[in-house]
Structure formats: structure tokens, C-alpha cells
Protein backbone atom coordinates (compact mmCIF):
# COMPACT_ATOMS: atom_id res chain seq x y z
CA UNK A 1 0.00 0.00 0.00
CA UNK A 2 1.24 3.43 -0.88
CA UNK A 3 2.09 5.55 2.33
CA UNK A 4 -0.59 8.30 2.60
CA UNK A 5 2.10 10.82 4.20
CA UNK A 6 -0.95 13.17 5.46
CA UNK A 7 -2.81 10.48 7.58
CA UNK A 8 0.69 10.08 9.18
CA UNK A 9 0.92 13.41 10.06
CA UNK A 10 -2.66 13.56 11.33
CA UNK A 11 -2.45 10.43 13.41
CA UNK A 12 0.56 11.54 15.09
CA UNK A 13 -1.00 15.04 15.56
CA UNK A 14 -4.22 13.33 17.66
CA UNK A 15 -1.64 11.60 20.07
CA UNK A 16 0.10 14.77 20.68
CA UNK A 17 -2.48 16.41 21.55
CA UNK A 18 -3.55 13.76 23.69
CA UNK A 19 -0.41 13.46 25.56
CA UNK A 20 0.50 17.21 25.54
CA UNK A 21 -2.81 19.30 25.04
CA UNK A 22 -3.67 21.92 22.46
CA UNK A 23 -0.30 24.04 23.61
CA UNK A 24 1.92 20.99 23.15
CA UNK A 25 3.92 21.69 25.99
CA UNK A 26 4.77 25.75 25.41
CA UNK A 27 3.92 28.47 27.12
CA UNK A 28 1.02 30.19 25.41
CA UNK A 29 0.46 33.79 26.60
CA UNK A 30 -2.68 34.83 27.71
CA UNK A 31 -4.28 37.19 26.11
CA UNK A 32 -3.61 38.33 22.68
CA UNK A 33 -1.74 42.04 22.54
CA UNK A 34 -0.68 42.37 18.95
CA UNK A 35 -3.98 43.92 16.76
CA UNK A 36 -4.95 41.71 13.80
CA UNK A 37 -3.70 42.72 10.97
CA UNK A 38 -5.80 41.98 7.35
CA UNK A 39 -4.29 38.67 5.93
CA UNK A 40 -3.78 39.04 1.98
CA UNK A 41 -6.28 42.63 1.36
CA UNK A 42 -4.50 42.84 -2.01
CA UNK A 43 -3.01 40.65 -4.13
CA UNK A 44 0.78 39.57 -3.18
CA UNK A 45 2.98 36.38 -1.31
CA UNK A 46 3.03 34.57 1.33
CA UNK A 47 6.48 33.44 2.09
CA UNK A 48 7.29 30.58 4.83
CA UNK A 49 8.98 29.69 7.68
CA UNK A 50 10.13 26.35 7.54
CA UNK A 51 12.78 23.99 8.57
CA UNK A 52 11.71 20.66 6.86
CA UNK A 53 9.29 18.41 5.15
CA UNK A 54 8.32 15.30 4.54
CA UNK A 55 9.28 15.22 0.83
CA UNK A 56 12.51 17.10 1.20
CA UNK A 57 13.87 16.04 4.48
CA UNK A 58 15.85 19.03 6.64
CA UNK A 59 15.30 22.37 4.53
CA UNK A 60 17.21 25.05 7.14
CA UNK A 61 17.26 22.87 10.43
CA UNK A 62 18.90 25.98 12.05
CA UNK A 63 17.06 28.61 10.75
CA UNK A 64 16.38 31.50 13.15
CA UNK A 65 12.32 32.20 12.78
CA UNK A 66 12.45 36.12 13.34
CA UNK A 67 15.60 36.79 11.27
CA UNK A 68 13.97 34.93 8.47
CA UNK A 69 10.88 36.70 8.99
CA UNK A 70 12.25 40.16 8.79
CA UNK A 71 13.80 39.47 5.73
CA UNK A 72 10.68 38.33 3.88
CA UNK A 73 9.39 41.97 5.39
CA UNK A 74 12.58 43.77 3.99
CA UNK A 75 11.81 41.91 0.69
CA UNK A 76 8.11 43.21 0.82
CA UNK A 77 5.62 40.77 1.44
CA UNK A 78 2.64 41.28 3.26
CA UNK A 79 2.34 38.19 5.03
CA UNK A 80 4.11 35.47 6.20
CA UNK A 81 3.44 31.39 6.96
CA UNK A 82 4.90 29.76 9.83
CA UNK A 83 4.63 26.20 10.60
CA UNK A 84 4.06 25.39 13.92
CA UNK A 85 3.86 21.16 13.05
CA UNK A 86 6.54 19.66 14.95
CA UNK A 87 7.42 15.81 13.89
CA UNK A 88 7.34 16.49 9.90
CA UNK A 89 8.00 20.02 9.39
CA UNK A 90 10.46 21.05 12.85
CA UNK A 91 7.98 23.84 13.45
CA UNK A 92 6.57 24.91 16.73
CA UNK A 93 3.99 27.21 17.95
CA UNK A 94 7.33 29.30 19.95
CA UNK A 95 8.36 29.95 16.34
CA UNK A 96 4.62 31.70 15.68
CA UNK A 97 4.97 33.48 18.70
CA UNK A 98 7.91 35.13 17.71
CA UNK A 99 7.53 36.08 14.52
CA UNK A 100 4.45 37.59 15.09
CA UNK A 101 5.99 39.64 17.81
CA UNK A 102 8.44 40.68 15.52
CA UNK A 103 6.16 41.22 12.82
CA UNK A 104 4.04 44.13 14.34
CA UNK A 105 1.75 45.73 12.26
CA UNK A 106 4.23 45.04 9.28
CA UNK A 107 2.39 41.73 7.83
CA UNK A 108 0.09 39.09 8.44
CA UNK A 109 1.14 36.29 9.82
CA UNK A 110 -0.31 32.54 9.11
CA UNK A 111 -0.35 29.49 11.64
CA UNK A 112 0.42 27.12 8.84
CA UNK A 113 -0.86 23.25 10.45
CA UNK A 114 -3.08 20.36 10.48
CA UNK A 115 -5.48 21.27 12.60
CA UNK A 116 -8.17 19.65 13.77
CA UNK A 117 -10.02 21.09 16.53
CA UNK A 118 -11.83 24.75 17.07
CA UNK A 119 -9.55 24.63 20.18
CA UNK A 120 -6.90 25.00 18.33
CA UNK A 121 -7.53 28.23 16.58
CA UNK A 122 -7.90 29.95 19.72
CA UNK A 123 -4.49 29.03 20.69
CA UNK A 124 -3.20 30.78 17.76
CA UNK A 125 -5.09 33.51 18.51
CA UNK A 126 -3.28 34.26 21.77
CA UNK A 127 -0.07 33.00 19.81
CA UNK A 128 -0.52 36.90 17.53
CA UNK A 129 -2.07 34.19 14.85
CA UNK A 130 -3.94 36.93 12.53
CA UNK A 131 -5.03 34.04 10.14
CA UNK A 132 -5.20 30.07 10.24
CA UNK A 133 -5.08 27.00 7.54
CA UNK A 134 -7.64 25.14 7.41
CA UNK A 135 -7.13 21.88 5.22
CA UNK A 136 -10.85 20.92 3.82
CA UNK A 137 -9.58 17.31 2.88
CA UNK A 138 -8.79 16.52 6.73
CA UNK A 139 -11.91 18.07 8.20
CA UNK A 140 -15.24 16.84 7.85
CA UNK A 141 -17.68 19.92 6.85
CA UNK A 142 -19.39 20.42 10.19
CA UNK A 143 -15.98 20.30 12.20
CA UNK A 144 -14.95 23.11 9.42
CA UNK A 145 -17.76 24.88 9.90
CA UNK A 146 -16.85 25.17 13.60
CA UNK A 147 -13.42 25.77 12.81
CA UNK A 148 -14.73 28.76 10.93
CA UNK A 149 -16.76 30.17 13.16
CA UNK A 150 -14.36 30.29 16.04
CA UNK A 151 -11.56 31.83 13.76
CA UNK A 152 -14.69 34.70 12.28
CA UNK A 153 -15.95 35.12 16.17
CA UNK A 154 -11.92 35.88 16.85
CA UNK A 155 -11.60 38.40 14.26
CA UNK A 156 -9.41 35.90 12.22
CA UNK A 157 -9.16 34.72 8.76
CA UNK A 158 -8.70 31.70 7.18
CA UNK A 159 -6.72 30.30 3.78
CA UNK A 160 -8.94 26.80 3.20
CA UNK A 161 -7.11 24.68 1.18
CA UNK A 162 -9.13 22.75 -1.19
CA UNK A 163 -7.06 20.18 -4.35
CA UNK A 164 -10.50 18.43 -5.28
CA UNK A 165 -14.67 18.76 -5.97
CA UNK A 166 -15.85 17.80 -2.26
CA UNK A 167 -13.31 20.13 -0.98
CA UNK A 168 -14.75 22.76 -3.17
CA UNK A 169 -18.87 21.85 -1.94
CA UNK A 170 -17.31 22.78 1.06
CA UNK A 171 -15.60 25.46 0.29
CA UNK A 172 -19.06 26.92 -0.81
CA UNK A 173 -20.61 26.11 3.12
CA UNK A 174 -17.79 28.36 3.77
CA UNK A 175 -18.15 31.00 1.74
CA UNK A 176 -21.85 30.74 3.05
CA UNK A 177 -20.96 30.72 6.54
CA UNK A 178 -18.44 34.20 6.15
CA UNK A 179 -21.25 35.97 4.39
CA UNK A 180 -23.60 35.15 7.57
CA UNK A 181 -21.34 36.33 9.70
CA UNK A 182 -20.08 39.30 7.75
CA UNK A 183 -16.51 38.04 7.32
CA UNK A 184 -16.37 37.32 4.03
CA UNK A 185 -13.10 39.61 3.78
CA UNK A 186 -11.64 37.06 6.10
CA UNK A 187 -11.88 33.80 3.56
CA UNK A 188 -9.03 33.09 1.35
CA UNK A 189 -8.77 30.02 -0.97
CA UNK A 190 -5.86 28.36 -1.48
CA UNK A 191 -5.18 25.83 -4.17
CA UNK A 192 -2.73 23.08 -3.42
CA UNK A 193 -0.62 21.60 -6.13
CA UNK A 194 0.81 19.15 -3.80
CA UNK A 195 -0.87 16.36 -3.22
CA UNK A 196 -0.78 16.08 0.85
CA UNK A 197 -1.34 11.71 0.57
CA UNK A 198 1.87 11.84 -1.28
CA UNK A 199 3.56 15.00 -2.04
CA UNK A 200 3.78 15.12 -5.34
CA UNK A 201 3.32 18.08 -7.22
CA UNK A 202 0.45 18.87 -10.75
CA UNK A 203 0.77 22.33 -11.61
CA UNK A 204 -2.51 21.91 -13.43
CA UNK A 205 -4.48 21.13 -10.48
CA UNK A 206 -4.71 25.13 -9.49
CA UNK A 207 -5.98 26.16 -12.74
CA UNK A 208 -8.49 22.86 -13.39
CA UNK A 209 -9.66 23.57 -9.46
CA UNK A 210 -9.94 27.57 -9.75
CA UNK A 211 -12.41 27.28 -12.52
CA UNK A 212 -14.89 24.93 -10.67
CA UNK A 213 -14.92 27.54 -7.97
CA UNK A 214 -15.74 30.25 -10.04
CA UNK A 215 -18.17 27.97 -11.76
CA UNK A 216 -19.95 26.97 -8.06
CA UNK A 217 -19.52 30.84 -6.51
CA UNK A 218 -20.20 33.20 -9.39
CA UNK A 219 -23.01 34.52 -7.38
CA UNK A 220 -21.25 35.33 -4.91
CA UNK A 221 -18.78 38.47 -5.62
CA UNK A 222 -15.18 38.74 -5.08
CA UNK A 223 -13.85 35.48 -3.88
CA UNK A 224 -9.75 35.65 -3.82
CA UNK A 225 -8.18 32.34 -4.56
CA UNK A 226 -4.43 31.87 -4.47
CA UNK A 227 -2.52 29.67 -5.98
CA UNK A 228 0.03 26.99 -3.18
CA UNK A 229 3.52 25.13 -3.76
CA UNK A 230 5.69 24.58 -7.21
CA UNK A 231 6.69 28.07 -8.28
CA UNK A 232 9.98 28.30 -8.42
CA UNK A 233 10.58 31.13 -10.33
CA UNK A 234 10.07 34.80 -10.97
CA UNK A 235 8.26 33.52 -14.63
CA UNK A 236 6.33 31.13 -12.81
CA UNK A 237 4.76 33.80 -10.52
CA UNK A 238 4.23 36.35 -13.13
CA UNK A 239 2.08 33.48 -15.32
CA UNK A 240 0.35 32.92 -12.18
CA UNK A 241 -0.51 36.10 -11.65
CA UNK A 242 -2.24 36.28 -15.10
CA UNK A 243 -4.06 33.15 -14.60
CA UNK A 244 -6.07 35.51 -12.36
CA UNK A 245 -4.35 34.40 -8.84
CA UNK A 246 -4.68 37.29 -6.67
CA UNK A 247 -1.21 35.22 -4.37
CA UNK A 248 0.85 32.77 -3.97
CA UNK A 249 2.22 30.81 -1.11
CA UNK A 250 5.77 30.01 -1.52
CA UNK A 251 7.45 27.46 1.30
């Protein structure tokens, strides 16, 4: 049987928790004192704080979080992804903490993770979190719909990452959801052209999934979809850009 790399990491993440709570161990302030700042108003990057991956092994297993942060500020982007999963990608929510300290008012910042419980986004709230990912494939659509709500009732947004049709129907429920609750500024697609069970990469799966959700929310205004993983170049992001992308997430 082929390993499904993203079960892994979610069946490790449930014992975790388990054995170390929501905070895994660290110190989470709390209260939050940094304002949230708009994730992605406009369209631009999101560049990432990482160490490692499951595909690619150690990345930078010494980087320094807030160094590398500042420099993706220096470079201009507007926000910036930090992964806070420990076993695969060597993240931690101390790293989040940090760089959105650091960060200020200067960018958003994004707990990037596989989260699976509504508990969970209030952690990153008090973390200085000003947006969370939400991965529809892991989450059936009531748990995301509680997910949502929590990070909406918090002032928070969310980049939903959707690869397929369900996680589009859902995507929709979403969409539904913000507009209830007058936070549809605060929804962000993103479009995954790595395939989570395996890592492997289809550049044509942003494109082929970006025109079923305009085809299933055309009635519903402005709905900003970015494009996630494999470009690798300043020609890449350009075409992206004219595919109608209003971001990208490099990591």
C-alpha cells in the first residue's frame, strides 16, 4: 500500500495532543496584545517559515524564525506562513509566537498546520495568529464549519485549502458561513498543487480547481483564490498572476 504521508501526520497530531494538550507543551500567553492585521487585502505572497518536510527532508534545520521573517518583510511581502507542526516540518507554535511579535503591524502572519479542533484556533489567537489554515480534505464539513466560526468570532481569517470537488462543496458552506457572519473579507482560498497523501506536485491542479470555484460561486462576488507550492521562479509567478491568482504561497 502506498504511504498516505498526510494520515501520518494527522495520526501523530491526535496523540500529541492527547499526551501534551492543544499548547503541546509551550507556554502560550494569555491574552492576545498584537492587533490583527488583514491577511492578503490585495493581491501579493506569502512566504514561509520552515525547517523541513516530509518530501525534502531538513530544509534550514537551524534557521532563526524572526531573522527569516524580517527578511521576507525587507523583501516586501505582506504576510508570512509559519509552521508550527513539529514531527514532519520542525515547526513549533514558539516559532509563531515570535515572529508575530516581531512582525508588528508590518504583515500578516499565518499558523500554517493540520489542525483539527476549534480549540486550536484559539491558541493561535493568543499566539498573535492573525489568520489560520484550514485543510478541507482533513476536516469533515461540520468540524470546518466550527473551525470557521471560532476563527470569524476571533476576528481571524482563514486560507482553506481545497485540491478536489468535495473540498470545493465545502468550500461553498464556507463562503456561506463568512457571508452570515459578515466576514467574508476574512476567507481566502488556497489551491494546493501538492498532493498532501503523497507530495507530489500537478501544476494543473490550481488552474483545473480555480475554474470549478468560479463555476460553483459566481453569485457570490469577489472570492480571492491563491494559488500553493511549485513556483519556483520569478516567470512562474508572473504566469500565475495572469491566470487571475490574486497570491501565492511560496514554502
Amino acid at each position: 500500500m502506498a504511504r498516505n504521508i498526510l494520515k501520518e501526520i494527522c495520526d501523530r497530531r491526535l496523540e500529541d495532543i492527547k499526551a501534551k494538550g492543544f499548547s503541546y507543551g509551550h507556554a502560550i500567553p494569555e491574552k492576545r496584545t498584537r492587533p490583527v492585521v488583514p491577511f492578503l487585502p490585495k493581491p501579493g505572497t506569502i512566504l514561509e517559515v520552515k525547517r523541513a518536510s516530509p518530501s525534502k527532508g531538513d530544509i534550514a534545520p537551524d534557521l532563526d524564525a524572526v531573522k527569516t521573517a524580517l527578511s521576507y518583510i525587507s523583501a516586501g511581502t505582506s504576510a508570512i506562513s509559519v509552521l508550527t507542526e513539529e514531527n514532519y516540518f520542525k515547526g513549533s507554535l514558539e516559532d509563531l509566537i515570535a515572529v508575530a511579535a516581531a512582525a508588528g503591524e508590518k504583515a500578516a502572519v499565518l499558523r500554517k498546520d493540520f489542525l483539527l479542533e476549534p480549540e486550536e484556533i484559539e491558541i493561535a489567537y493568543r499566539c498573535g495568529a492573525d489568520a489560520v489554515l484550514l485543510i478541507a480534505r482533513i476536516l469533515e464539513t461540520g468540524k470546518l464549519l466550527e473551525m470557521a466560526t471560532r476563527a470569524f468570532s476571533l476576528g481571524l481569517s482563514i486560507l482553506l485549502e481545497l485540491r478536489d470537488e468535495e473540498a470545493v462543496d465545502k468550500a461553498v458552506k464556507v463562503l456561506e458561513l463568512a457571508d452570515r457572519m459578515n466576514a467574508c473579507d476574512k476567507v481566502v482560498l488556497g489551491i494546493n498543487a501538492r498532493d498532501l497523501k503523497t507530495f507530489q506536485i500537478d501544476m494543473l491542479i490550481p488552474l483545473r480547481i480555480k475554474v470549478m470555484i468560479e463555476e460553483k460561486t459566481a453569485s457570490k462576488g469577489n472570492v480571492r483564490v491563491i494559488s500553493e507550492s511549485g513556483v519556483l521562479s520569478p516567470e512562474a509567478a508572473a504566469f500565475t498572476a495572469r491566470l487571475g491568482f490574486q497570491g501565492i504561497l511560496i514554502g
